[in-house]
Structure formats: structure tokens, C-alpha cells
PDB file of N, CA and C in Angstrom:
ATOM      1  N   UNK A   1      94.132  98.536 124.369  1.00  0.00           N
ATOM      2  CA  UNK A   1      94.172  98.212 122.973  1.00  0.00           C
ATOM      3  C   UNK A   1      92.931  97.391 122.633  1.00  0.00           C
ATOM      4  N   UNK A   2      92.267  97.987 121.161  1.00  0.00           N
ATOM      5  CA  UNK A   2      91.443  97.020 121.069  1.00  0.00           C
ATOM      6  C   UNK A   2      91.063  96.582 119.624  1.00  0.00           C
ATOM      7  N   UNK A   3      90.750  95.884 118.913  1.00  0.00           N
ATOM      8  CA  UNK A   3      90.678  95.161 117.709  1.00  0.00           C
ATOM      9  C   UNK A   3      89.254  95.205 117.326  1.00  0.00           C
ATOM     10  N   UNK A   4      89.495  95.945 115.894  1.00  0.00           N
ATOM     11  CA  UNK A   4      88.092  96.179 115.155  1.00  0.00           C
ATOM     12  C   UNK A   4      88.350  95.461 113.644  1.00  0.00           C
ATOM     13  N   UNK A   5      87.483  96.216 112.895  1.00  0.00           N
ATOM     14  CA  UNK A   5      87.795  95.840 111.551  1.00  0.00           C
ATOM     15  C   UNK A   5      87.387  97.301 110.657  1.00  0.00           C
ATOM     16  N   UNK A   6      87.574  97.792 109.662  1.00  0.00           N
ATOM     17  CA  UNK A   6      87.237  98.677 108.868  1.00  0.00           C
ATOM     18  C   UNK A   6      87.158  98.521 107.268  1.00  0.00           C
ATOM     19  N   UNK A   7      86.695  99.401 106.707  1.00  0.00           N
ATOM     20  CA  UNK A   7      86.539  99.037 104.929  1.00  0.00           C
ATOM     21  C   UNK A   7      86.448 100.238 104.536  1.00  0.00           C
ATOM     22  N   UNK A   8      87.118 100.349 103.172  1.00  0.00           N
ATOM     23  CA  UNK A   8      87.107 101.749 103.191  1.00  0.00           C
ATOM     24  C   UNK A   8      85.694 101.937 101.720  1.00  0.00           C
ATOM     25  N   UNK A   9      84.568 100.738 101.620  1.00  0.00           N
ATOM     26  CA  UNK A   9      83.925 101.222 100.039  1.00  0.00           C
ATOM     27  C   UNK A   9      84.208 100.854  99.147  1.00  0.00           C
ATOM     28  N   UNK A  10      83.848 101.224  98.802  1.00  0.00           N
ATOM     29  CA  UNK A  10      84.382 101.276  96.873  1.00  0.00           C
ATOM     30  C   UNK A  10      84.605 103.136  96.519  1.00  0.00           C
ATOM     31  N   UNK A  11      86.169 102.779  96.466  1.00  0.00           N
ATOM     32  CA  UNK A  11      87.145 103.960  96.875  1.00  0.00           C
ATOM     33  C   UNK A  11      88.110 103.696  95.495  1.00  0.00           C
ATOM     34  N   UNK A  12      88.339 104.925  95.234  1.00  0.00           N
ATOM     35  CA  UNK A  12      88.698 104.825  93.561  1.00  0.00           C
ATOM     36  C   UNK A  12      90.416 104.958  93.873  1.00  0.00           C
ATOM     37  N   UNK A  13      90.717 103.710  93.544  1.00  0.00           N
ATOM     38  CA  UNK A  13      92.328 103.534  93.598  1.00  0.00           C
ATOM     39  C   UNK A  13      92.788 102.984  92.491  1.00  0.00           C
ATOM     40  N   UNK A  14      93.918 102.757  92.251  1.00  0.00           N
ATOM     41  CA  UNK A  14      94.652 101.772  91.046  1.00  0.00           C
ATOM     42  C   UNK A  14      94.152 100.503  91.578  1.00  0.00           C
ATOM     43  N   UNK A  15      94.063  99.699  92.126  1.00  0.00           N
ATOM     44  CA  UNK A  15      93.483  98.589  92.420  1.00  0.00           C
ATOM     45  C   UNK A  15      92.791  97.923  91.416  1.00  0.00           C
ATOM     46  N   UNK A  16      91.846  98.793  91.301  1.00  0.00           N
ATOM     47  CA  UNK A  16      90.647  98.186  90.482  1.00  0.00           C
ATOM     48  C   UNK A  16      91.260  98.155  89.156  1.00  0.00           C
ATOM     49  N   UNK A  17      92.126  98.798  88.579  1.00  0.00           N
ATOM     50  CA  UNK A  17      92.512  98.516  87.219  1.00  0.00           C
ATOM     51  C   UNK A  17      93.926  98.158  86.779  1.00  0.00           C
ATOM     52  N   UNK A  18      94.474  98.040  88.125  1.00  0.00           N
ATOM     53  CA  UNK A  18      95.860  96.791  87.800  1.00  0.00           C
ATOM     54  C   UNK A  18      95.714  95.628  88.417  1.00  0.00           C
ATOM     55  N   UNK A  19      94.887  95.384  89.555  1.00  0.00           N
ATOM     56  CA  UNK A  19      94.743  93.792  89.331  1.00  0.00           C
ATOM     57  C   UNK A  19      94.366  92.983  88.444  1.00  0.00           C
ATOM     58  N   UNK A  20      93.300  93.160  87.493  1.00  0.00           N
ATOM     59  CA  UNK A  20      93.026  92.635  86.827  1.00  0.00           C
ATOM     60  C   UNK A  20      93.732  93.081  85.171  1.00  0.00           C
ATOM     61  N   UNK A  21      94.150  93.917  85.302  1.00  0.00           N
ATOM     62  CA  UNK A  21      95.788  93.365  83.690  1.00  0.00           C
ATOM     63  C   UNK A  21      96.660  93.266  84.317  1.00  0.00           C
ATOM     64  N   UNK A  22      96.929  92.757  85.783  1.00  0.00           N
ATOM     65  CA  UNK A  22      98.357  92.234  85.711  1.00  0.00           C
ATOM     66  C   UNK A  22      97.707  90.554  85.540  1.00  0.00           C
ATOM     67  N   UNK A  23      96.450  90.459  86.066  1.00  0.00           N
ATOM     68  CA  UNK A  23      96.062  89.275  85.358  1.00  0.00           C
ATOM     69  C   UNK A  23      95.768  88.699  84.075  1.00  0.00           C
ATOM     70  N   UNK A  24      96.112  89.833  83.521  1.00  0.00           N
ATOM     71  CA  UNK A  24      95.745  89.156  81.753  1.00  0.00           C
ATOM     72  C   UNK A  24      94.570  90.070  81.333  1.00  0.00           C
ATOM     73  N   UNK A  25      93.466  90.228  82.273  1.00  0.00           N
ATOM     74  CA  UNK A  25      92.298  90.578  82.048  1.00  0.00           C
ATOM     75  C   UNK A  25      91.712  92.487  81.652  1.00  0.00           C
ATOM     76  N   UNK A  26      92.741  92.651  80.507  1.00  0.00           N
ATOM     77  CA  UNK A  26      92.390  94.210  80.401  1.00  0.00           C
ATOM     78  C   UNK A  26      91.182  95.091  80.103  1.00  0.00           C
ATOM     79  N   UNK A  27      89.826  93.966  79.357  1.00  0.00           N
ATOM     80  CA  UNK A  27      88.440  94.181  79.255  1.00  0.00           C
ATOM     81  C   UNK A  27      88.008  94.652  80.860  1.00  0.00           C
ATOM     82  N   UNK A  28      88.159  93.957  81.917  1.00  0.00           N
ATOM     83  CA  UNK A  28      88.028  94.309  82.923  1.00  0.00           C
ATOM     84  C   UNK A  28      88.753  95.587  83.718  1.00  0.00           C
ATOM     85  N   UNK A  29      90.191  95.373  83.411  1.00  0.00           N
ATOM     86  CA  UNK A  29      90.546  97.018  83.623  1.00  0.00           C
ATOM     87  C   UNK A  29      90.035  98.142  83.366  1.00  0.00           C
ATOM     88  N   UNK A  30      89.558  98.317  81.860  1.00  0.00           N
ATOM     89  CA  UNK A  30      88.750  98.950  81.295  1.00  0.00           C
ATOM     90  C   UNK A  30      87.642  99.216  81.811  1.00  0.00           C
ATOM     91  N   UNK A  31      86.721  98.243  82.292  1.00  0.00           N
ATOM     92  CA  UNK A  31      85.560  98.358  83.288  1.00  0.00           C
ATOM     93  C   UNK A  31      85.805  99.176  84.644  1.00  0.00           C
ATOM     94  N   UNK A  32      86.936  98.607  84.813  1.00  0.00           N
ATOM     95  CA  UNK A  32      86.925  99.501  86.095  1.00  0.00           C
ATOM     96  C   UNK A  32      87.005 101.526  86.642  1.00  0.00           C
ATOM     97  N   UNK A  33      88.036 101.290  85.357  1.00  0.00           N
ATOM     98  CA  UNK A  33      88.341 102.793  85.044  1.00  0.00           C
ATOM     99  C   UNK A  33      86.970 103.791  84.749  1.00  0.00           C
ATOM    100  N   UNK A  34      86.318 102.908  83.534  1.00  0.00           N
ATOM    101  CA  UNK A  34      84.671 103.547  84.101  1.00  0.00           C
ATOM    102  C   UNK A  34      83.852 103.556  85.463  1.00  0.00           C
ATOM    103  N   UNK A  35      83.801 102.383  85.865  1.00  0.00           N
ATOM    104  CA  UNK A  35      82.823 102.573  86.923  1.00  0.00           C
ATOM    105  C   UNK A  35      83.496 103.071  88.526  1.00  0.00           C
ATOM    106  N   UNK A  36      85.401 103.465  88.311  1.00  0.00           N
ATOM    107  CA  UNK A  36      85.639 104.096  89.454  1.00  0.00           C
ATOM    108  C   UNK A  36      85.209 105.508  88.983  1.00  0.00           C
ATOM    109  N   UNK A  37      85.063 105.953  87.939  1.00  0.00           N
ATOM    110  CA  UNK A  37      84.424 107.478  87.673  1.00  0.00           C
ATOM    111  C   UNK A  37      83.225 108.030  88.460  1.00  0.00           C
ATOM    112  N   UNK A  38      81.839 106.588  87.785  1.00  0.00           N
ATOM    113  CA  UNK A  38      80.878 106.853  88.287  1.00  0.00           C
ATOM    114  C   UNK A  38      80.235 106.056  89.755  1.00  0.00           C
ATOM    115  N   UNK A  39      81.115 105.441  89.939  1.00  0.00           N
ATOM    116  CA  UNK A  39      80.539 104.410  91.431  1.00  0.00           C
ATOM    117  C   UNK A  39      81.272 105.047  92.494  1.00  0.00           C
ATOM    118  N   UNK A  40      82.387 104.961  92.112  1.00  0.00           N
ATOM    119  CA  UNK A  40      84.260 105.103  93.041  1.00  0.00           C
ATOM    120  C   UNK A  40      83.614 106.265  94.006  1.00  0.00           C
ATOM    121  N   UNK A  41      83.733 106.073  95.255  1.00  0.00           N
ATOM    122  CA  UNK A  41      84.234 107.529  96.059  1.00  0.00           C
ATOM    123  C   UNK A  41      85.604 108.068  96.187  1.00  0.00           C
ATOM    124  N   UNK A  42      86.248 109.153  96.396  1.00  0.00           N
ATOM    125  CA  UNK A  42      87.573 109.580  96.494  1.00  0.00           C
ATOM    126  C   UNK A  42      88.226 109.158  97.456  1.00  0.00           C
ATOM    127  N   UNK A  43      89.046 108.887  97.677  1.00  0.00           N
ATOM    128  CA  UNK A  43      90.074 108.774  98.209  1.00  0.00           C
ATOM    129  C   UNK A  43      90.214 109.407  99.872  1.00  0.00           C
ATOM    130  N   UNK A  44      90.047 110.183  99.689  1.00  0.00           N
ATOM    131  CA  UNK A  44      89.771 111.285 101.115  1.00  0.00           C
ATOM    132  C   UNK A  44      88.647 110.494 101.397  1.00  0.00           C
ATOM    133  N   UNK A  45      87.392 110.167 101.464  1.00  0.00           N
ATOM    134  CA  UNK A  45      86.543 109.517 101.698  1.00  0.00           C
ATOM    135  C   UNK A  45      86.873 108.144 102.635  1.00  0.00           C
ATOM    136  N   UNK A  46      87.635 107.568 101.373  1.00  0.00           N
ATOM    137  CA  UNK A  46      87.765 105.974 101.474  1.00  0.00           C
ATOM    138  C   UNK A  46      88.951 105.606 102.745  1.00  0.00           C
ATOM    139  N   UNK A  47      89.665 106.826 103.280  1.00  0.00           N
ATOM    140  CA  UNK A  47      90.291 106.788 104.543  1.00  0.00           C
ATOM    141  C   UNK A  47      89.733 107.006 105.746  1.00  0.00           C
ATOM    142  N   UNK A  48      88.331 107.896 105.701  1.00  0.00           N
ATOM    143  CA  UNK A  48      87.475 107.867 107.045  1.00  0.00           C
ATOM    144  C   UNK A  48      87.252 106.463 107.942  1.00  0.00           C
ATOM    145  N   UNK A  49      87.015 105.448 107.368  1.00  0.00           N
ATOM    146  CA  UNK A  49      86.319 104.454 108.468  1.00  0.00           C
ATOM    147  C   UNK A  49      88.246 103.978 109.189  1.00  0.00           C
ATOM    148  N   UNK A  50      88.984 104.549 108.629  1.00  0.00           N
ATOM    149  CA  UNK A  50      90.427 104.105 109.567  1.00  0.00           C
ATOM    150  C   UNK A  50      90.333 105.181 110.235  1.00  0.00           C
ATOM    151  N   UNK A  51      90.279 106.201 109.969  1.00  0.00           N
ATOM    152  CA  UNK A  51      90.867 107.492 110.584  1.00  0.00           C
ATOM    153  C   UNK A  51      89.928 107.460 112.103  1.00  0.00           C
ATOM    154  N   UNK A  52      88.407 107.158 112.139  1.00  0.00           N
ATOM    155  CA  UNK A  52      87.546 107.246 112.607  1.00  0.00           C
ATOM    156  C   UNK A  52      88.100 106.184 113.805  1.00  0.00           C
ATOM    157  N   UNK A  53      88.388 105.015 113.101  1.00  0.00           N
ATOM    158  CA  UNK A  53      88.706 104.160 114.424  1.00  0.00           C
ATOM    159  C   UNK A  53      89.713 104.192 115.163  1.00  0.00           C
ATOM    160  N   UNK A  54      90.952 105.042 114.436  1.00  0.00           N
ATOM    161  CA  UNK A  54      91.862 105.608 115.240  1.00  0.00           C
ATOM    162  C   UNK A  54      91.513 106.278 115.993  1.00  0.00           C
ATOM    163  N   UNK A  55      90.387 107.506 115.848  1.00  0.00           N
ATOM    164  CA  UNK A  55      90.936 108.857 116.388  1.00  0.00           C
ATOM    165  C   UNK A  55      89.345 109.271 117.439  1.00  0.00           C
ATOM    166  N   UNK A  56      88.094 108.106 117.518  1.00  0.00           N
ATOM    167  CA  UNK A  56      87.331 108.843 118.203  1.00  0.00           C
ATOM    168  C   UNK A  56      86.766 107.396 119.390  1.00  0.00           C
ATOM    169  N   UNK A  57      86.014 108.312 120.584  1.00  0.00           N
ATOM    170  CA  UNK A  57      86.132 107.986 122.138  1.00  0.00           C
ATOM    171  C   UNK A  57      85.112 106.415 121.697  1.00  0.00           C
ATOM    172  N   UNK A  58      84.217 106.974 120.947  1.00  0.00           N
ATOM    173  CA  UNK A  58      83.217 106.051 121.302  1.00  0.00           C
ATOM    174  C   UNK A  58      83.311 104.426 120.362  1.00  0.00           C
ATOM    175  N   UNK A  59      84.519 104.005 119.589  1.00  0.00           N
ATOM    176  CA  UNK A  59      85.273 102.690 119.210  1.00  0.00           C
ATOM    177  C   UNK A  59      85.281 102.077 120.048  1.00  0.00           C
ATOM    178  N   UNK A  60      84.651 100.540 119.755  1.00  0.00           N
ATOM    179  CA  UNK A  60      84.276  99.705 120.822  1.00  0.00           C
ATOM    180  C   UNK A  60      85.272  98.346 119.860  1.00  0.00           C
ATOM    181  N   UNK A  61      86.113  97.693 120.789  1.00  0.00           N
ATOM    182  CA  UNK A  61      86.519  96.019 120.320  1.00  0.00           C
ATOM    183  C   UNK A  61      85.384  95.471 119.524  1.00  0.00           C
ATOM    184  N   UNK A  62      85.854  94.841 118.526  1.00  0.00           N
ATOM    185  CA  UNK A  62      84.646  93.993 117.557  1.00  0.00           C
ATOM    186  C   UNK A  62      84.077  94.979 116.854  1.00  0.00           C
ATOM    187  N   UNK A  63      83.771  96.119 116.835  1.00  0.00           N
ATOM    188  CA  UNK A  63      83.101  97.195 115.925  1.00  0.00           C
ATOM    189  C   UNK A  63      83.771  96.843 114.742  1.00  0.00           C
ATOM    190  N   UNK A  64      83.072  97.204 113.355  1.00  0.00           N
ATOM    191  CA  UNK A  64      82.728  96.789 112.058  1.00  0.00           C
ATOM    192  C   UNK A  64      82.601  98.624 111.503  1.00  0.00           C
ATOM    193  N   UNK A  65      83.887  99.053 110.871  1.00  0.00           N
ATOM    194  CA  UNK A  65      83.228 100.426 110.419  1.00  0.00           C
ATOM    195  C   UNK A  65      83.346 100.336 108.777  1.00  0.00           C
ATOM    196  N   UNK A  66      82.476 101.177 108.300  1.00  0.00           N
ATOM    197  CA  UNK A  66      82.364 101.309 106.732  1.00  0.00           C
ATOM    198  C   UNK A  66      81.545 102.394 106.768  1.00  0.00           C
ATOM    199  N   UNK A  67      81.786 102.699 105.046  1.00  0.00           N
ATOM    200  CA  UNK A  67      80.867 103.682 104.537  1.00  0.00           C
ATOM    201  C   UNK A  67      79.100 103.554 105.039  1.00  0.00           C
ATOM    202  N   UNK A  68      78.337 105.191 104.683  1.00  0.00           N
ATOM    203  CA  UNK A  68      76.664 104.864 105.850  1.00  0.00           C
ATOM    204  C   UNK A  68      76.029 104.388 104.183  1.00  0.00           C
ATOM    205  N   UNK A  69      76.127 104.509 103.281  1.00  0.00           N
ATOM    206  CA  UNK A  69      75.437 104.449 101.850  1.00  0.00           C
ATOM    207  C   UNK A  69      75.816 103.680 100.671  1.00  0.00           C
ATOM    208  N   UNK A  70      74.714 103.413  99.553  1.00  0.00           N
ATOM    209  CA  UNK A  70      74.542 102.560  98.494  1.00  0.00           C
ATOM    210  C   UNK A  70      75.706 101.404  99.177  1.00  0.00           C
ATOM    211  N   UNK A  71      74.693 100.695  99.899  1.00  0.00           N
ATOM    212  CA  UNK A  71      75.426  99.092 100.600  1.00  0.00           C
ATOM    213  C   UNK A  71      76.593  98.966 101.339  1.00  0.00           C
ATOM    214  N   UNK A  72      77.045 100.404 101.529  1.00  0.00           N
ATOM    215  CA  UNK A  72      78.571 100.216 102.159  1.00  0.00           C
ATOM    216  C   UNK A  72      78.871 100.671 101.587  1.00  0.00           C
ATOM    217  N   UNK A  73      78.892 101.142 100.067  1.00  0.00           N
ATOM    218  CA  UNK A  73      80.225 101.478  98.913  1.00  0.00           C
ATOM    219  C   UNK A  73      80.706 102.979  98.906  1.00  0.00           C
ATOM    220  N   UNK A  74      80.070 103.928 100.030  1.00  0.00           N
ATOM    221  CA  UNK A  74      80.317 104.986  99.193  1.00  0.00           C
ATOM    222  C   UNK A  74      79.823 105.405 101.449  1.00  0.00           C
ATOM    223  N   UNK A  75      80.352 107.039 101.046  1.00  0.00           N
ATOM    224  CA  UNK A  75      79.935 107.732 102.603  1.00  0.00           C
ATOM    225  C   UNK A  75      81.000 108.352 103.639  1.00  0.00           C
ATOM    226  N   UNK A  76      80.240 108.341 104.647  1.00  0.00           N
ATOM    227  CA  UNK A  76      80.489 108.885 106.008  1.00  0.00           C
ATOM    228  C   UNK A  76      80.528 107.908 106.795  1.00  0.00           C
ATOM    229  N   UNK A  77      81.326 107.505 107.644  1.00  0.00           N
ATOM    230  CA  UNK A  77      81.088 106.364 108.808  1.00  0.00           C
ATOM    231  C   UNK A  77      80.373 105.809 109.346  1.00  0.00           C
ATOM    232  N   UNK A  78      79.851 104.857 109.432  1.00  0.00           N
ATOM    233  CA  UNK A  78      79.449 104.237 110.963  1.00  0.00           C
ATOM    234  C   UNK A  78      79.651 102.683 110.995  1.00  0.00           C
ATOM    235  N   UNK A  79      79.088 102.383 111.858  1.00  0.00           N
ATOM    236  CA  UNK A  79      78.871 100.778 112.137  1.00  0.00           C
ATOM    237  C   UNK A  79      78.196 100.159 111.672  1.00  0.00           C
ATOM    238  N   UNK A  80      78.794  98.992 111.128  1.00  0.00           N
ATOM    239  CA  UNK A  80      77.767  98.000 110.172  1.00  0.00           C
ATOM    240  C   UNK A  80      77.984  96.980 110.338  1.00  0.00           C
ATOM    241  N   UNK A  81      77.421  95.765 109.806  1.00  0.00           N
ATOM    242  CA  UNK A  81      77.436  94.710 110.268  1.00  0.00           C
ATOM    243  C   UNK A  81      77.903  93.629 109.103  1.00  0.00           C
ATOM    244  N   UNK A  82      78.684  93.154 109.595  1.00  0.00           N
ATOM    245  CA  UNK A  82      79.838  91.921 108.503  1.00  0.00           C
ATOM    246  C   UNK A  82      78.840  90.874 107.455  1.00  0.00           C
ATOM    247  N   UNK A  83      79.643  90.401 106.645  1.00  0.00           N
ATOM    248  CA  UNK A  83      78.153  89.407 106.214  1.00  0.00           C
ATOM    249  C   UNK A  83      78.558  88.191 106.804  1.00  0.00           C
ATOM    250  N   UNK A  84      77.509  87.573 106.405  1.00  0.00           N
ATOM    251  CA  UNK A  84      76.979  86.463 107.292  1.00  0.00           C
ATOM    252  C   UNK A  84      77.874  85.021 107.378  1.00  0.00           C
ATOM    253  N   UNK A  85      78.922  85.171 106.588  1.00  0.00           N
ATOM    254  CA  UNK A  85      80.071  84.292 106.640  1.00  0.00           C
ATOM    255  C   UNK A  85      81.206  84.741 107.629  1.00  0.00           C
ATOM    256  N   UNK A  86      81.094  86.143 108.152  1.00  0.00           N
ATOM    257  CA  UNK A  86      81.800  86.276 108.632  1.00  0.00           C
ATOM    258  C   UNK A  86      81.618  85.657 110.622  1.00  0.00           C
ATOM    259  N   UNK A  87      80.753  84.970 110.668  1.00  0.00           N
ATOM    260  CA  UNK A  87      80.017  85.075 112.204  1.00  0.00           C
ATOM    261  C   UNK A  87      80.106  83.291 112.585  1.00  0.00           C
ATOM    262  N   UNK A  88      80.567  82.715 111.139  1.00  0.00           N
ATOM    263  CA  UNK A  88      80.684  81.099 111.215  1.00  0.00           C
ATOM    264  C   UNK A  88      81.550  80.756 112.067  1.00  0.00           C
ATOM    265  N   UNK A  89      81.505  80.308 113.545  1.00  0.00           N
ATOM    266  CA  UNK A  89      82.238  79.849 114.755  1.00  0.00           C
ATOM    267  C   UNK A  89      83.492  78.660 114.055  1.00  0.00           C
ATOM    268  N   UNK A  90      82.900  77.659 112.982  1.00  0.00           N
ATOM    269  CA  UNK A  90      83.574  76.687 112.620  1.00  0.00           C
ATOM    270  C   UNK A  90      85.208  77.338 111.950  1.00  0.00           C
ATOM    271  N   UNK A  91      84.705  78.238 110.746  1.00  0.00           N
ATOM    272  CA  UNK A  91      85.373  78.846 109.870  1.00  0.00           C
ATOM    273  C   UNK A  91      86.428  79.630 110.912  1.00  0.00           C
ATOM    274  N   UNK A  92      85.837  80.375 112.038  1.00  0.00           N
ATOM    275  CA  UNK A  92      86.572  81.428 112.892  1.00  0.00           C
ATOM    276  C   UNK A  92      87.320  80.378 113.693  1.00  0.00           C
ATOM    277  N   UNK A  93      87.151  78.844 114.169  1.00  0.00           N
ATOM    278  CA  UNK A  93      88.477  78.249 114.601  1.00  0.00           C
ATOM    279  C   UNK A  93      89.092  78.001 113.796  1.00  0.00           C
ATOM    280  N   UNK A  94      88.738  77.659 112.721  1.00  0.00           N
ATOM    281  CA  UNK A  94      90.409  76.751 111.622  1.00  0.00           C
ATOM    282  C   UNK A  94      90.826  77.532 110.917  1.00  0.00           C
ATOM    283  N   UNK A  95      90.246  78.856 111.053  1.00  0.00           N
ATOM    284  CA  UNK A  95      91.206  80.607 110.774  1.00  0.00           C
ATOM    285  C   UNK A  95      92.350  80.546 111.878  1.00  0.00           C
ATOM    286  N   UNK A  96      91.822  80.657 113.702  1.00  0.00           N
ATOM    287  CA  UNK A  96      92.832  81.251 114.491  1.00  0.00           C
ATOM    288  C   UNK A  96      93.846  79.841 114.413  1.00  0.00           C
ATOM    289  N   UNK A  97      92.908  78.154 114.309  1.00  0.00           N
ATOM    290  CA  UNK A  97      94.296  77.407 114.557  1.00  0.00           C
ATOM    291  C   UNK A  97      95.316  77.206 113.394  1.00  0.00           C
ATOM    292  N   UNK A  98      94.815  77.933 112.157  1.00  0.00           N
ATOM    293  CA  UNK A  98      96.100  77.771 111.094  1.00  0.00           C
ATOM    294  C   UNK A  98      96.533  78.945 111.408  1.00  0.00           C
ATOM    295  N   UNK A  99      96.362  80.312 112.104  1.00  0.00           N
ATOM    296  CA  UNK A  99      97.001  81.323 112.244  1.00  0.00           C
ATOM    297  C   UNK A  99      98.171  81.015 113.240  1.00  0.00           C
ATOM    298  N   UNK A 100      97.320  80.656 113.996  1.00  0.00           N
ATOM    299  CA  UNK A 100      98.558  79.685 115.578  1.00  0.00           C
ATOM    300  C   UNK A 100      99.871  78.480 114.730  1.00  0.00           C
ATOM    301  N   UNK A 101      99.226  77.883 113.843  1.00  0.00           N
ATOM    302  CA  UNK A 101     100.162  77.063 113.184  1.00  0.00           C
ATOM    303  C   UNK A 101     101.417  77.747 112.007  1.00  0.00           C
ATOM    304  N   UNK A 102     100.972  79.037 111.291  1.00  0.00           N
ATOM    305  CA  UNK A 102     101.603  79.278 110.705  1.00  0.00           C
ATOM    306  C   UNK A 102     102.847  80.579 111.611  1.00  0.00           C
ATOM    307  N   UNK A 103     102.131  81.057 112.477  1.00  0.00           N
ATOM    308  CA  UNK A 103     103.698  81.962 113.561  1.00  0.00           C
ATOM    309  C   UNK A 103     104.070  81.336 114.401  1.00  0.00           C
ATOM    310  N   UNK A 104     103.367  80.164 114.705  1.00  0.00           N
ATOM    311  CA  UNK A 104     104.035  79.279 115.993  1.00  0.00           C
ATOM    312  C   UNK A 104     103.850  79.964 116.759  1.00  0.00           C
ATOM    313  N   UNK A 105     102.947  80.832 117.079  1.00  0.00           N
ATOM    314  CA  UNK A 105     102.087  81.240 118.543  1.00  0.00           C
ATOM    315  C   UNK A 105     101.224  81.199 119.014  1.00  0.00           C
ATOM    316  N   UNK A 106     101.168  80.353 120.515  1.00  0.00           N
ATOM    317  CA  UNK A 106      99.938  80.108 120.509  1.00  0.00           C
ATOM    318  C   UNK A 106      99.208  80.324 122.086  1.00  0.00           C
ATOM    319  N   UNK A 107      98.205  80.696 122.433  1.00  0.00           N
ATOM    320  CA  UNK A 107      97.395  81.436 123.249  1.00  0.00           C
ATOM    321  C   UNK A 107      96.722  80.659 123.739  1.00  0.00           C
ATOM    322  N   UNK A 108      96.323  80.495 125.538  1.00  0.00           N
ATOM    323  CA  UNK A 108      96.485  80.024 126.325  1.00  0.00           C
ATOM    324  C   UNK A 108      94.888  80.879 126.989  1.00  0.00           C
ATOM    325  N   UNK A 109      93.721  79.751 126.705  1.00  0.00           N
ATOM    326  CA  UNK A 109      92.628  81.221 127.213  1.00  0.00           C
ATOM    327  C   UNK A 109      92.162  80.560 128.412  1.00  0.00           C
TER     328      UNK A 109
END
């Protein structure tokens, strides 16, 4: 077993236009509904970087998959690299020790 991460883009779902009017914010719903037209990839798309890490030999632990184009948002698979908040050692302990604090499990390395 091994632990990655994936993203599926900017993948045209309800998302983009009920989070923001269940927040109040329907100018923004509105926005979205346009620009999942012209930005949004489909759906079939926006399931590759899971499907990929399920289903092929060469998935490595720690691999990072997303869309290959316009920044991540849109594509075909591969490996990419997290941003730069994501690599903060400080941030990544007082993530796992409130994770350890909130199931009451805790790991022994």
C-alpha cells in the first residue's frame, strides 16, 4: 500500500456554482457557470489523475498527480509538483500531531 495525492483540475462540476449560493454569493455562481463552459474540463477528464493512480505499475508513494496543461487545470496525467506550502516540515508536524490528537491514534516511528 502506498499514499499519494491527486487533483482532478478545474473539472466542471456543481461545485463551482453551489458553493458559493449556498453562501449567499450568487454573482459568483453566475461566474462560475460561465467560466466552467469555457475553462472547465469534463468530467471524464477530471477522473484520470485517480483512475491513473489506482490502476498503473509505475505509482510511486508521495507522487503528486494532476492534469499535464494551462497550470494543472485542464489534461492528461502526470506528475507534478505541490506548491510550496505544501513541503513546510513545521506546518506538516502540527497537521500529523492534531491528526494524532483528534482519532486518538498515535504512531510509534
Amino acid at each position: 500500500m502506498i499514499s499519494l495525492a491527486v487533483h482532478p483540475g478545474y473539472t466542471d462540476t456543481n461545485l463551482q456554482q453551489n458553493g458559493p449560493s449556498l453562501g449567499g454569493k450568487s454573482f459568483l455562481s453566475r461566474l462560475y457557470r460561465i467560466t466552467n463552459k469555457v475553462v472547465a474540463q469534463d468530467i471524464t477528464m477530471g477522473v484520470l489523475p485517480m483512475l491513473y493512480a489506482m490502476t498503473m505499475d509505475d505509482v510511486n508513494g508521495g507522487d503528486y498527480l494532476g492534469p499535464k496543461i494551462f497550470s494543472g487545470m485542464r489534461g492528461y496525467t502526470r506528475r507534478i509538483k505541490s506548491n510550496k506550502a505544501s513541503y513546510d516540515k513545521a506546518d506538516a508536524k502540527q497537521l500529523w500531531n492534531i491528526s494524532e490528537e483528534l482519532t486518538g491514534i498515535k504512531y510509534q516511528f
